[in-house]
Protein backbone atom coordinates (compact mmCIF):
# COMPACT_ATOMS: atom_id res chain seq x y z
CA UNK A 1 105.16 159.74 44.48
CA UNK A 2 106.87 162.78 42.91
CA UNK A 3 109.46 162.59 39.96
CA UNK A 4 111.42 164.74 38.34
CA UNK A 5 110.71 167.69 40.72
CA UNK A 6 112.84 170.48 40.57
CA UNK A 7 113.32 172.12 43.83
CA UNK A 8 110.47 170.32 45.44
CA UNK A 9 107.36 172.80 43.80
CA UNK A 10 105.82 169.86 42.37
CA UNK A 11 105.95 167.91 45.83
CA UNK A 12 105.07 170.73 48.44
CA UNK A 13 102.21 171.42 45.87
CA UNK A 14 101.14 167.75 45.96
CA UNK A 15 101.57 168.00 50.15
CA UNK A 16 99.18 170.82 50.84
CA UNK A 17 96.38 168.74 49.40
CA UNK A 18 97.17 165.88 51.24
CA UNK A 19 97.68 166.91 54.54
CA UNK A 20 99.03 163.84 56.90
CA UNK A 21 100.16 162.75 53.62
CA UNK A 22 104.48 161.16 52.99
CA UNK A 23 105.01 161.29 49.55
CA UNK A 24 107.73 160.26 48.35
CA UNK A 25 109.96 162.10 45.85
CA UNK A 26 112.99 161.03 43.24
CA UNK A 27 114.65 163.64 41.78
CA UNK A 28 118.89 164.15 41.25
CA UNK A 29 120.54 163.62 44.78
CA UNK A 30 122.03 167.58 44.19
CA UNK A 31 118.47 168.84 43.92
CA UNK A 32 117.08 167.11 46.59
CA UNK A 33 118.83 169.37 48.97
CA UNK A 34 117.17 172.30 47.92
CA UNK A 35 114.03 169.93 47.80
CA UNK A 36 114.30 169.13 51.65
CA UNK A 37 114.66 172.75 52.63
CA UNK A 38 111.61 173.69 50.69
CA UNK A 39 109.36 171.30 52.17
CA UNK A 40 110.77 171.94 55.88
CA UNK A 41 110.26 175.70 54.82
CA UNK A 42 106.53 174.86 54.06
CA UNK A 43 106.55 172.56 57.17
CA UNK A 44 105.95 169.17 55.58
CA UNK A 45 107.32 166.45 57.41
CA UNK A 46 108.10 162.70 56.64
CA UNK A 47 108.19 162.75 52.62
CA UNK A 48 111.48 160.06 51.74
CA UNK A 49 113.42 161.49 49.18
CA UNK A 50 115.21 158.80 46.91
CA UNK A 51 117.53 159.50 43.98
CA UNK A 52 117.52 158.24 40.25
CA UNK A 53 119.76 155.29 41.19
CA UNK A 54 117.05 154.40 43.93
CA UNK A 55 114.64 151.75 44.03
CA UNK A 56 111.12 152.93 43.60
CA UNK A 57 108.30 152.08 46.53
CA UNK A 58 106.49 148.55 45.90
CA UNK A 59 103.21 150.62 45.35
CA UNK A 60 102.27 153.93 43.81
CA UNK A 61 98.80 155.04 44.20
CA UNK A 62 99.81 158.18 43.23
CA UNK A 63 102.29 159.73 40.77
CA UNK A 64 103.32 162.97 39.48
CA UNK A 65 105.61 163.29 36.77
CA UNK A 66 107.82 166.44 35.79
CA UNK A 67 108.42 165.84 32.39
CA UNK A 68 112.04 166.23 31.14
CA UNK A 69 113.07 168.21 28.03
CA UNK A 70 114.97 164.59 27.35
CA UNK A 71 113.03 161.80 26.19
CA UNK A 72 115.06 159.17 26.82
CA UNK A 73 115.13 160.18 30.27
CA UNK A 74 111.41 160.49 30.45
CA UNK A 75 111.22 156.84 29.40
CA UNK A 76 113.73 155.64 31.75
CA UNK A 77 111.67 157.47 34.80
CA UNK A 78 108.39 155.66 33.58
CA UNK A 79 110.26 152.17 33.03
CA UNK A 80 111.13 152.06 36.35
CA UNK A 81 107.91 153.18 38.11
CA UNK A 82 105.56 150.80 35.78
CA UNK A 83 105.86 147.87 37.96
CA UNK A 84 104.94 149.61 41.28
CA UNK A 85 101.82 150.88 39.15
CA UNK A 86 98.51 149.49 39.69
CA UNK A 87 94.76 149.33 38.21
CA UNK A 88 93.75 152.07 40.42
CA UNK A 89 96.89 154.26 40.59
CA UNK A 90 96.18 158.02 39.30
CA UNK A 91 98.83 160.14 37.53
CA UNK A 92 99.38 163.45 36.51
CA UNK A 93 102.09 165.42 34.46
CA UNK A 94 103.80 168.63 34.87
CA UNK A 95 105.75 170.15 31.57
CA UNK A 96 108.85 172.41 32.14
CA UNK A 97 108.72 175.89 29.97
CA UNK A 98 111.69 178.11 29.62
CA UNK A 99 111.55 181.58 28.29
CA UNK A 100 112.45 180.36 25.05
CA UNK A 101 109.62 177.53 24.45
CA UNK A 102 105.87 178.76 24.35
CA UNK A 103 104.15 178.82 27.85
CA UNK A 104 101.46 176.55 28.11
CA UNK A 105 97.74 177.66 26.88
């Protein structure tokens, strides 16, 4: 599961790992259309998108987090994938950088 991706990097990133993988990927409903053209451009197949106001899946083995400049929102995002989470479920972060902010080390 991919949230927070912006123009679907994170998730077509995540896909050519995975191959025979469908992810599935919450971002805003606006961005999701540039989302779905970039994973048909990459030719990935089957990923569900699902927007903010969507239920998350039952289970997330899985996640990948783009983390937003906003906390609030960040916390929002994680409160409502926490109960799909489980024992075994990895996770990984991505951080945004704009010209202004330091790039990452």
């Amino acid at each position: 599961m991919v949230v927070g991706d912006r123009w679907g990097a994170l998730g077509t990133t995540a896909l050519a790992g995975a191959p025979g993988c469908a992810p599935v990927l919450i971002s805003d409903s606006y961005l999701q259309r540039a989302t779905a053209a970039n994973l048909e451009r990459a030719g990935h197949t089957g990923a569900r998108l699902l927007t903010t106001q969507d239920a998350p899946p039952d289970r997330i083995d899985v996640l990948i987090v783009r983390v937003p400049k906003s906390l609030a929102l960040l916390e929002d995002q994680l409160h409502r994938v926490r109960p799909a989470l489980h024992a075994r479920a990895r996770w990984s972060s991505a951080r945004a950088w704009s010209r202004r902010s330091t790039p990452p080390p």
